[in-house]
N, C-alpha and C. Protein backbone atom coordinates (compact mmCIF):
# COMPACT_ATOMS: atom_id res chain seq x y z
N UNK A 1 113.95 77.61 97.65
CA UNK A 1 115.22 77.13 98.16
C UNK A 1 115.00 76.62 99.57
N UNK A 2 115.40 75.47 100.02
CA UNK A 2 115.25 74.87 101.34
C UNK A 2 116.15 75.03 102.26
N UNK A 3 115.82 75.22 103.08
CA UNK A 3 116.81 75.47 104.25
C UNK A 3 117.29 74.32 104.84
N UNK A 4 118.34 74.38 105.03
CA UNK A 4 119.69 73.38 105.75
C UNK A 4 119.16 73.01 106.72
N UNK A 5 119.43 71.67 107.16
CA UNK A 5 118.79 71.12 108.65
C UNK A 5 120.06 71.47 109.45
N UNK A 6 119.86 72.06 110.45
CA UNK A 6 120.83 72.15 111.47
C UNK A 6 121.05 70.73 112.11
N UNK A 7 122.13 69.59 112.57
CA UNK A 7 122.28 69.22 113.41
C UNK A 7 122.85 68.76 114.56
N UNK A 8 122.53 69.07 115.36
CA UNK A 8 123.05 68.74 117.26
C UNK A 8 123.35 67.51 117.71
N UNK A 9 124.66 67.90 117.86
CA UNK A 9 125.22 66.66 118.78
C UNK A 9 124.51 66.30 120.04
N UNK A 10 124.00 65.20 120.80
CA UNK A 10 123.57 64.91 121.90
C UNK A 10 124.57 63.89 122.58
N UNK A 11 123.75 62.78 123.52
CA UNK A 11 124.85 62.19 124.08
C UNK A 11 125.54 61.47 123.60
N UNK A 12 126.83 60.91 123.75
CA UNK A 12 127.65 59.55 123.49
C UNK A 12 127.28 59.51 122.29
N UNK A 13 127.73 60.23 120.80
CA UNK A 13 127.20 59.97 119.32
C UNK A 13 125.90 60.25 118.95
N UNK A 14 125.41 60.63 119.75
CA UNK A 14 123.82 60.66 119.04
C UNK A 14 123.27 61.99 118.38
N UNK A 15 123.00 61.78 117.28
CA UNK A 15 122.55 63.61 117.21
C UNK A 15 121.13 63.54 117.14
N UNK A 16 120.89 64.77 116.49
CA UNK A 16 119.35 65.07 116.00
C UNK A 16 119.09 64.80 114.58
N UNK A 17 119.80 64.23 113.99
CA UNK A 17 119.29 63.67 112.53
C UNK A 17 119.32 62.27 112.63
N UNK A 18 119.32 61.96 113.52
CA UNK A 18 118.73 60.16 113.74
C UNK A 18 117.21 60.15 114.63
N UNK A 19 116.64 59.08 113.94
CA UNK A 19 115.23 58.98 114.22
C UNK A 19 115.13 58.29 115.54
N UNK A 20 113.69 58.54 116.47
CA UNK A 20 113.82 58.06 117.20
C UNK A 20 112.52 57.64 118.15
N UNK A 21 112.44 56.55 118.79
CA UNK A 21 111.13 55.66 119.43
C UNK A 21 111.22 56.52 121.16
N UNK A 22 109.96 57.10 121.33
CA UNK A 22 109.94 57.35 123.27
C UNK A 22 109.05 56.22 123.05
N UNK A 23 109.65 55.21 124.27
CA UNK A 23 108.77 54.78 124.71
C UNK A 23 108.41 54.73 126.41
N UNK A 24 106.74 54.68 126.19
CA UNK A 24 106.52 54.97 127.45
C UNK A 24 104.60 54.30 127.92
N UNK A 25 104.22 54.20 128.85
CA UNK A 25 103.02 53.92 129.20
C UNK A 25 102.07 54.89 128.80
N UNK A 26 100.73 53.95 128.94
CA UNK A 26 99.75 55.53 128.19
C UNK A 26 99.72 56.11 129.45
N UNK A 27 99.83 56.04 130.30
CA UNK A 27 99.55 56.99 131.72
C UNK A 27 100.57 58.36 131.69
N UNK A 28 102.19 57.57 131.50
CA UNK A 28 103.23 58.79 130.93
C UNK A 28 102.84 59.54 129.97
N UNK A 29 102.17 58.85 129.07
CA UNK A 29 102.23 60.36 127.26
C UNK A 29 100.66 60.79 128.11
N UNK A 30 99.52 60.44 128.61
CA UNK A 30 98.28 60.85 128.66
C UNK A 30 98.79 61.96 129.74
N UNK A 31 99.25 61.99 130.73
CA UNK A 31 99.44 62.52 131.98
C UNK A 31 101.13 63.78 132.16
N UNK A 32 101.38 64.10 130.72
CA UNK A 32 102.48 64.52 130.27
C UNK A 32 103.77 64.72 131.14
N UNK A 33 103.80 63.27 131.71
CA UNK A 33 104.79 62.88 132.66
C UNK A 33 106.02 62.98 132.08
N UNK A 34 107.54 62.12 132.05
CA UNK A 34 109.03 62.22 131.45
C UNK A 34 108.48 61.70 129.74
N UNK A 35 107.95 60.78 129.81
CA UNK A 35 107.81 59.73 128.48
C UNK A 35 107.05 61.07 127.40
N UNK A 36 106.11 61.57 127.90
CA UNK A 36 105.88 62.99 126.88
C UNK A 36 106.29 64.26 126.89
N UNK A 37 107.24 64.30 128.16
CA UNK A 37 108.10 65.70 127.68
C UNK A 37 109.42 64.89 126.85
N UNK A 38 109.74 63.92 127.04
CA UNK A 38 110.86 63.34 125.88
C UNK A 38 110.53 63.49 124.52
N UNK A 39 109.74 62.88 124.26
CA UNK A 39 108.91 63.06 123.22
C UNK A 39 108.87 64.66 122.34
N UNK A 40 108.23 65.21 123.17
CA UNK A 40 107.79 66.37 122.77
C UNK A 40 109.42 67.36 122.55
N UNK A 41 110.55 67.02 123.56
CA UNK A 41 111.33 67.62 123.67
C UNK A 41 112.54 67.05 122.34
N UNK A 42 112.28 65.87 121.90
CA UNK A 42 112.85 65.48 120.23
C UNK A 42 112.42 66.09 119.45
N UNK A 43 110.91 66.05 119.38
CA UNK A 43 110.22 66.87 118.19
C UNK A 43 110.81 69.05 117.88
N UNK A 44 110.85 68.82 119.28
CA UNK A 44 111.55 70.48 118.97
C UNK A 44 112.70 70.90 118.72
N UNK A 45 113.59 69.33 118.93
CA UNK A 45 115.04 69.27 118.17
C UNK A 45 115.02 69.35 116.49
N UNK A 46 114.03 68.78 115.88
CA UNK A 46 113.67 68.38 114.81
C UNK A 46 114.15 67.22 114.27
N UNK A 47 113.73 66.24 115.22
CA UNK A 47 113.87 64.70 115.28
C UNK A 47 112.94 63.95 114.58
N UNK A 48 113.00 62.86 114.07
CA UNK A 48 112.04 62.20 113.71
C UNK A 48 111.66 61.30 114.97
N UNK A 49 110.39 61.23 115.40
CA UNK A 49 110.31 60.65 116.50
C UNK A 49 109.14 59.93 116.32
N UNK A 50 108.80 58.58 116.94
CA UNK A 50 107.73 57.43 117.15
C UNK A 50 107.16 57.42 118.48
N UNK A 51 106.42 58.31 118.64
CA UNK A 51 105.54 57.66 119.97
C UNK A 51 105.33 56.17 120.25
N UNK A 52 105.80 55.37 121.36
CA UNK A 52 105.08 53.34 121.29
C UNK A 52 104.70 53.60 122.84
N UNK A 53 103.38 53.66 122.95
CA UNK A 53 102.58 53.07 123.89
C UNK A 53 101.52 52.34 123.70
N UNK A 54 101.53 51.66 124.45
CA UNK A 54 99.95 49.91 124.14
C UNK A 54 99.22 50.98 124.76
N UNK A 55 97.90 50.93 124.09
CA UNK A 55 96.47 51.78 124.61
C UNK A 55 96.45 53.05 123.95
N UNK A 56 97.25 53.53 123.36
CA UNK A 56 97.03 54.89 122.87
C UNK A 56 96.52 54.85 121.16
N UNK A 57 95.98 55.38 120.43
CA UNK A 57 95.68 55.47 118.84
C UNK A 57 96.50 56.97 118.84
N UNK A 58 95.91 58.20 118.90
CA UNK A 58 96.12 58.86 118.95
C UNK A 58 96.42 59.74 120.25
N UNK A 59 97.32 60.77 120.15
CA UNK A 59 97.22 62.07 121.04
C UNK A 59 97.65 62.98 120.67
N UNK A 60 97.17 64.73 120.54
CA UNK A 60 97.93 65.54 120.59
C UNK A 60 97.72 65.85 118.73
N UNK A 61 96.82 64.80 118.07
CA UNK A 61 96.79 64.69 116.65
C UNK A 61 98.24 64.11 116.56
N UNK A 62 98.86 63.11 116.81
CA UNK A 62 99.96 62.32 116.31
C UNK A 62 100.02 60.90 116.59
N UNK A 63 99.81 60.18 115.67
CA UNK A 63 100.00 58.79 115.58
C UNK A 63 100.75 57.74 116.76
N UNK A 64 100.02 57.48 117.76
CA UNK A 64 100.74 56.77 117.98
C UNK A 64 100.42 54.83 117.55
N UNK A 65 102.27 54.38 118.57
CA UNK A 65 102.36 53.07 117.55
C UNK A 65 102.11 51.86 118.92
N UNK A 66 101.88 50.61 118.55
CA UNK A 66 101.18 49.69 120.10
C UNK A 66 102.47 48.98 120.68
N UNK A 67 103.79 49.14 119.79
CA UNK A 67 105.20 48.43 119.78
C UNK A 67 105.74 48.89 118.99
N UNK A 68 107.35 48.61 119.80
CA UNK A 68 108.35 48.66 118.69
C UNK A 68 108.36 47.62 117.16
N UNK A 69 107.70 46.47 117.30
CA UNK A 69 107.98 45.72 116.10
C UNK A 69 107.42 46.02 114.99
N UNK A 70 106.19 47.20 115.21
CA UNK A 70 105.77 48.05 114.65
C UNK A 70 106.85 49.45 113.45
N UNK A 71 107.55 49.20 114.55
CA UNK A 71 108.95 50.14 113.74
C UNK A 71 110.07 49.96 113.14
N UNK A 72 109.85 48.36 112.36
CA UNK A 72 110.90 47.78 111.71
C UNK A 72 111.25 48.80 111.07
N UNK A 73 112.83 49.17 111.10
CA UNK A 73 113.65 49.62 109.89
C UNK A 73 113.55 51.11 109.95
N UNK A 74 112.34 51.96 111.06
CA UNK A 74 112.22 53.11 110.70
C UNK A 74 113.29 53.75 111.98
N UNK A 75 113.27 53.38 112.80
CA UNK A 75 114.33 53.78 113.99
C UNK A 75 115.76 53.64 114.22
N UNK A 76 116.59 54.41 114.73
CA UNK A 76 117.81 54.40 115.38
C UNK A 76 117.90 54.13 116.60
N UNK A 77 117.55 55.24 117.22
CA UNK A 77 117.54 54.80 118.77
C UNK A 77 116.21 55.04 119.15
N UNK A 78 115.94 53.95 120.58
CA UNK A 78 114.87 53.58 121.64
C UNK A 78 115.43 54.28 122.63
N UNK A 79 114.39 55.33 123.09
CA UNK A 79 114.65 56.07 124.08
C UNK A 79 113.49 55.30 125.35
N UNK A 80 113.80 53.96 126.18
CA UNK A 80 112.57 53.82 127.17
C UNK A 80 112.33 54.84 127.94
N UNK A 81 111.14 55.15 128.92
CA UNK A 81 110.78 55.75 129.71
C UNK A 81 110.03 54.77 130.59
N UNK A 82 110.08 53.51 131.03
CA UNK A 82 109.92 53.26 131.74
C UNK A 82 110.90 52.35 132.75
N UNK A 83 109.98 52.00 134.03
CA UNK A 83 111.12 51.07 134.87
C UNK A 83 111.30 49.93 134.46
N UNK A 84 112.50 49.10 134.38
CA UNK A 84 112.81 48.13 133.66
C UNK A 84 112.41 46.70 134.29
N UNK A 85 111.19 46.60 135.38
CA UNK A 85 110.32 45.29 135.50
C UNK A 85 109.39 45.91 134.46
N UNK A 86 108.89 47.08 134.10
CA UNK A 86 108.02 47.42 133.25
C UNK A 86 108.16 47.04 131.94
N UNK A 87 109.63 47.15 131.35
CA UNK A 87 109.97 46.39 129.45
C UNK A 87 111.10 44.88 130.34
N UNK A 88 110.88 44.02 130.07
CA UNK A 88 111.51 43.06 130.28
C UNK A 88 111.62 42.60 128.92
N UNK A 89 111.38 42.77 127.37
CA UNK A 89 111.84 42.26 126.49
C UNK A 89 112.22 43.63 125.35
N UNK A 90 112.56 44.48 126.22
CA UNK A 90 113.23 45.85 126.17
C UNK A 90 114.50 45.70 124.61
N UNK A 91 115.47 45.29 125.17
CA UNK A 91 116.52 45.11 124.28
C UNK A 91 115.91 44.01 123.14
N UNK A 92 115.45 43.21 122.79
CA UNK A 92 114.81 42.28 122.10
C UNK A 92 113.80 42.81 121.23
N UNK A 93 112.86 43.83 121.55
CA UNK A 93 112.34 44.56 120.47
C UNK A 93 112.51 45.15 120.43
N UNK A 94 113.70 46.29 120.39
CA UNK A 94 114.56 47.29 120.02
C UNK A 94 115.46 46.52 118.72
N UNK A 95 116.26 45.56 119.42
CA UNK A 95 116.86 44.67 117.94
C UNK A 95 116.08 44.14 116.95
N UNK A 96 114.78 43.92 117.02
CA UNK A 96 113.83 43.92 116.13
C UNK A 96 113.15 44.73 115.52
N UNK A 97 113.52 46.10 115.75
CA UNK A 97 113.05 47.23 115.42
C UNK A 97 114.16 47.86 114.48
N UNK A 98 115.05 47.16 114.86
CA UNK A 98 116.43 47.73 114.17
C UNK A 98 116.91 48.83 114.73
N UNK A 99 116.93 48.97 116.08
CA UNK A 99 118.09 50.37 116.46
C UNK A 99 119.38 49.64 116.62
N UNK A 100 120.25 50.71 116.83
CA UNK A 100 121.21 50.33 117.22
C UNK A 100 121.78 51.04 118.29
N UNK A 101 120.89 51.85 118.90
CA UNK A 101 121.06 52.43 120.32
C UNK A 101 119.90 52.36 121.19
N UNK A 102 120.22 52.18 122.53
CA UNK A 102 119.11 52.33 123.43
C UNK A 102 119.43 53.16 124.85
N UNK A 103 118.63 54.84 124.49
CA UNK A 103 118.94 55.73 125.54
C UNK A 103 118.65 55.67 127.00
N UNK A 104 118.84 55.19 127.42
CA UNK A 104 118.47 54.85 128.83
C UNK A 104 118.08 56.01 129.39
N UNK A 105 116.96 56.30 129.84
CA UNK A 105 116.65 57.83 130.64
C UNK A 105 116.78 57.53 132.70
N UNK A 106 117.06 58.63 133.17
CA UNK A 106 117.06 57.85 134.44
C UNK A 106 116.37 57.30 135.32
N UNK A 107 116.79 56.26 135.79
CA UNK A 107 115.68 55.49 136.30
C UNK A 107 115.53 54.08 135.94
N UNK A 108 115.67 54.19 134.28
CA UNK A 108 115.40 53.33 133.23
C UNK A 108 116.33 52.06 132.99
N UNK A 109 117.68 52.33 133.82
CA UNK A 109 119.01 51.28 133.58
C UNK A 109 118.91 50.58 134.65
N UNK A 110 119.34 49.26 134.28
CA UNK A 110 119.42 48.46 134.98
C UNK A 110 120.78 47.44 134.83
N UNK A 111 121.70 46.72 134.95
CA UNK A 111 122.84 46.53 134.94
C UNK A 111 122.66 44.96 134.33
N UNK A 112 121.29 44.21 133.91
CA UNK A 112 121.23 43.01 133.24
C UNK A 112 121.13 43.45 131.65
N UNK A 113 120.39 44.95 131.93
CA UNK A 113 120.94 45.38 130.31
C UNK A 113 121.92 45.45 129.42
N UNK A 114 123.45 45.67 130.43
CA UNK A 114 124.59 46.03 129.63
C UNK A 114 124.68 44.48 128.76
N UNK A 115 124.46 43.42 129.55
CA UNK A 115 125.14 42.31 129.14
C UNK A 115 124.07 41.96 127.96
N UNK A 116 122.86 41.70 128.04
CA UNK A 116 121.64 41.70 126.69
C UNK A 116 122.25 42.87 125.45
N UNK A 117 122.33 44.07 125.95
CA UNK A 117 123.32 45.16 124.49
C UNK A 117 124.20 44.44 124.15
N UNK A 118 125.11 44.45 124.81
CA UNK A 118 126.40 43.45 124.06
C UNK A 118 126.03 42.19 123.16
N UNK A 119 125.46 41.45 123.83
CA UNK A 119 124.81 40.47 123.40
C UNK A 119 124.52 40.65 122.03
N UNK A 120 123.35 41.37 122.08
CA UNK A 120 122.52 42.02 120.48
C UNK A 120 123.13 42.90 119.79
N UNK A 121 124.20 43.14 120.29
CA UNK A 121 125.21 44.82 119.46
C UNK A 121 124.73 45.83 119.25
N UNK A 122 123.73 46.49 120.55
CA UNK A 122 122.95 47.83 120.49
C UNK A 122 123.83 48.07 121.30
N UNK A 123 123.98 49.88 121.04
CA UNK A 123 125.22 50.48 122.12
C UNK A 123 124.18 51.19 123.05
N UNK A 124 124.47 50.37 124.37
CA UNK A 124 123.71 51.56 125.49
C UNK A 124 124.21 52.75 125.96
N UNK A 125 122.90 53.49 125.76
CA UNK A 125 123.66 55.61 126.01
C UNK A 125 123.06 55.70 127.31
N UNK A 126 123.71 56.25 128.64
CA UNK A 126 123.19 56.75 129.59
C UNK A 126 122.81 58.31 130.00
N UNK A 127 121.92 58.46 130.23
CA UNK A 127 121.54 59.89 130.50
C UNK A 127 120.16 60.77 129.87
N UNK A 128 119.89 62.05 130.21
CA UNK A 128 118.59 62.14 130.11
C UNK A 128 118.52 63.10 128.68
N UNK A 129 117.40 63.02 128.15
CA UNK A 129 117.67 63.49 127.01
C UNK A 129 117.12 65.11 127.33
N UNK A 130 116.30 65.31 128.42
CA UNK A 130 115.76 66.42 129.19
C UNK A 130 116.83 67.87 129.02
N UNK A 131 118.68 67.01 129.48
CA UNK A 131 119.20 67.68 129.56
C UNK A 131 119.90 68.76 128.71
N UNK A 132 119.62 68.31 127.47
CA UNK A 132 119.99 68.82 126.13
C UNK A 132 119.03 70.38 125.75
N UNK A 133 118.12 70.53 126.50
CA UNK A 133 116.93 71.44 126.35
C UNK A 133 117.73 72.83 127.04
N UNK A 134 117.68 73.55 125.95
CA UNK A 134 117.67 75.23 126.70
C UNK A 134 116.49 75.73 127.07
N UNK A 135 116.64 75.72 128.95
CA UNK A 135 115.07 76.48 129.39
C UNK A 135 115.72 77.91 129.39
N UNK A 136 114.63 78.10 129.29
CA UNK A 136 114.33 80.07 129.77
C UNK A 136 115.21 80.48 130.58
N UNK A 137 115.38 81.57 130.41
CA UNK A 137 115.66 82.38 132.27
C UNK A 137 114.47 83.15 132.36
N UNK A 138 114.10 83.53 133.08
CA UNK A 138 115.09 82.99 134.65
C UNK A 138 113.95 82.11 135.44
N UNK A 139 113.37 81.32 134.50
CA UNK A 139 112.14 79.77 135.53
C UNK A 139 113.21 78.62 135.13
N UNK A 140 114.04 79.12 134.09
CA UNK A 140 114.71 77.72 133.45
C UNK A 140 115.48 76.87 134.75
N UNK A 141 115.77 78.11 135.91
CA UNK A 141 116.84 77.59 137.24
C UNK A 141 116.04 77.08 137.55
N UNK A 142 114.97 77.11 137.74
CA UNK A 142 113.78 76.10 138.82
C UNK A 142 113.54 74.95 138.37
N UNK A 143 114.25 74.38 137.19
CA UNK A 143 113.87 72.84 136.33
C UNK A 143 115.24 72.12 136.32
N UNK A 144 114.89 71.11 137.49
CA UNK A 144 116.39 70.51 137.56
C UNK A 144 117.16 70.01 136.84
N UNK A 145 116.66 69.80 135.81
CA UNK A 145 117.07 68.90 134.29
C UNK A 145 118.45 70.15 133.91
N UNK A 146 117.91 71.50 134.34
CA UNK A 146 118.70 72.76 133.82
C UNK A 146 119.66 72.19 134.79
N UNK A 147 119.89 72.15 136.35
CA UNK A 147 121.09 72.08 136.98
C UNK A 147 121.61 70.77 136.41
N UNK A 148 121.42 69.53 136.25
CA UNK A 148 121.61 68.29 135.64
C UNK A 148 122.33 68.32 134.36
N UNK A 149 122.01 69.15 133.47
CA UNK A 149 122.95 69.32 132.13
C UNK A 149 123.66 70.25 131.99
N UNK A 150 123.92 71.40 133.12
CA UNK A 150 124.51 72.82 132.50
C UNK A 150 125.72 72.58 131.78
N UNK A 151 126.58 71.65 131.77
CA UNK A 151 127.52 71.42 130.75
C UNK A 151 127.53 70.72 129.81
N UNK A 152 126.24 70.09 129.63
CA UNK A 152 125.86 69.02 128.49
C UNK A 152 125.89 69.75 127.04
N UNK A 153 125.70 69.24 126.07
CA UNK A 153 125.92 69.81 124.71
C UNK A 153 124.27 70.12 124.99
N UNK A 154 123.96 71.66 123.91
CA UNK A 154 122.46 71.98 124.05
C UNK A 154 121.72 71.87 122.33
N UNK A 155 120.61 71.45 122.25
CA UNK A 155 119.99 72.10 120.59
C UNK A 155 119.21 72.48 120.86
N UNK A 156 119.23 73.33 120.11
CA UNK A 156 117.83 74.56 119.61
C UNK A 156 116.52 74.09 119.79
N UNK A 157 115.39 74.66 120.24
CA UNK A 157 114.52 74.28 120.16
C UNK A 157 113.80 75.07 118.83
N UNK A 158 113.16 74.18 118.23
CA UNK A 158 111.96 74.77 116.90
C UNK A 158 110.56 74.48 116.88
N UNK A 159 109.76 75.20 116.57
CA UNK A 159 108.56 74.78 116.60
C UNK A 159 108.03 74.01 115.27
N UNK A 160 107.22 72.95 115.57
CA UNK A 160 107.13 71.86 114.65
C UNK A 160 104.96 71.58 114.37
């Protein structure tokens, strides 16, 4: 008998039973900067998630992909992790990838985006996905992401 997927509301509509792209530089996933604790921090939601960084094959034993166009049809939302001179055709292979959301993490927004979403009819979500994470006590106070979401909706973490 299989057990029920639990799932968690996150931001602005999004839960944890929609699939989802971090993307980020190989320096972010190699150097387990925001782009691989995002990552890592979907997978313990029990997300379906796509690593896309150019330069990476593998890490960690998990596939990664060189682009989004790579992910026709398999994604919902594009979570970037980088600064936005860094994806300049950001929204464009996201709509080619077929999401229909793009999480903006902070840092990551930029205000020529809203008008390109509209444009393409991807709904832009603001905010960090960091914040959704229940840390520990009592180190969890020392991780600002904890002061940053204490009223945010939280999911479970699972090991995967």
């Amino acid at each position: 008998m299989a057990r029920e997927k639990k799932i968690y509301t996150l931001a602005e509509g999004l839960t944890t039973a929609q699939s989802f792209a971090v993307l980020g530089s190989e320096e972010k996933f190699k150097r387990h900067k925001h782009a691989w604790q995002v990552w890592r921090t979907l997978k313990e939601f029990g997300c379906k998630v796509y690593p896309v960084a150019a330069g990476i094959k593998r890490l960690d034993g998990f596939k990664f992909y060189a682009g989004l166009k790579e992910l026709e049809g398999k994604v919902d939302v594009v979570v970037p992790c980088l600064l936005p001179p860094d994806a300049p055709t950001l929204v464009e292979d996201a709509m080619a990838a077929g999401a229909k959301y793009i999480w903006f993490q902070e840092q990551t927004w930029a205000p020529e985006f809203e008008d390109k979403c509209q444009e393409a009819g991807i709904i832009p979500v603001q905010g960090c996905v960091l914040k959704h994470k229940i840390y520990r006590k009592p180190w969890g106070f020392l991780h600002p992401c904890y002061w940053h979401g204490l009223h945010a909706s939280k999911a479970v973490s699972r090991r995967f």
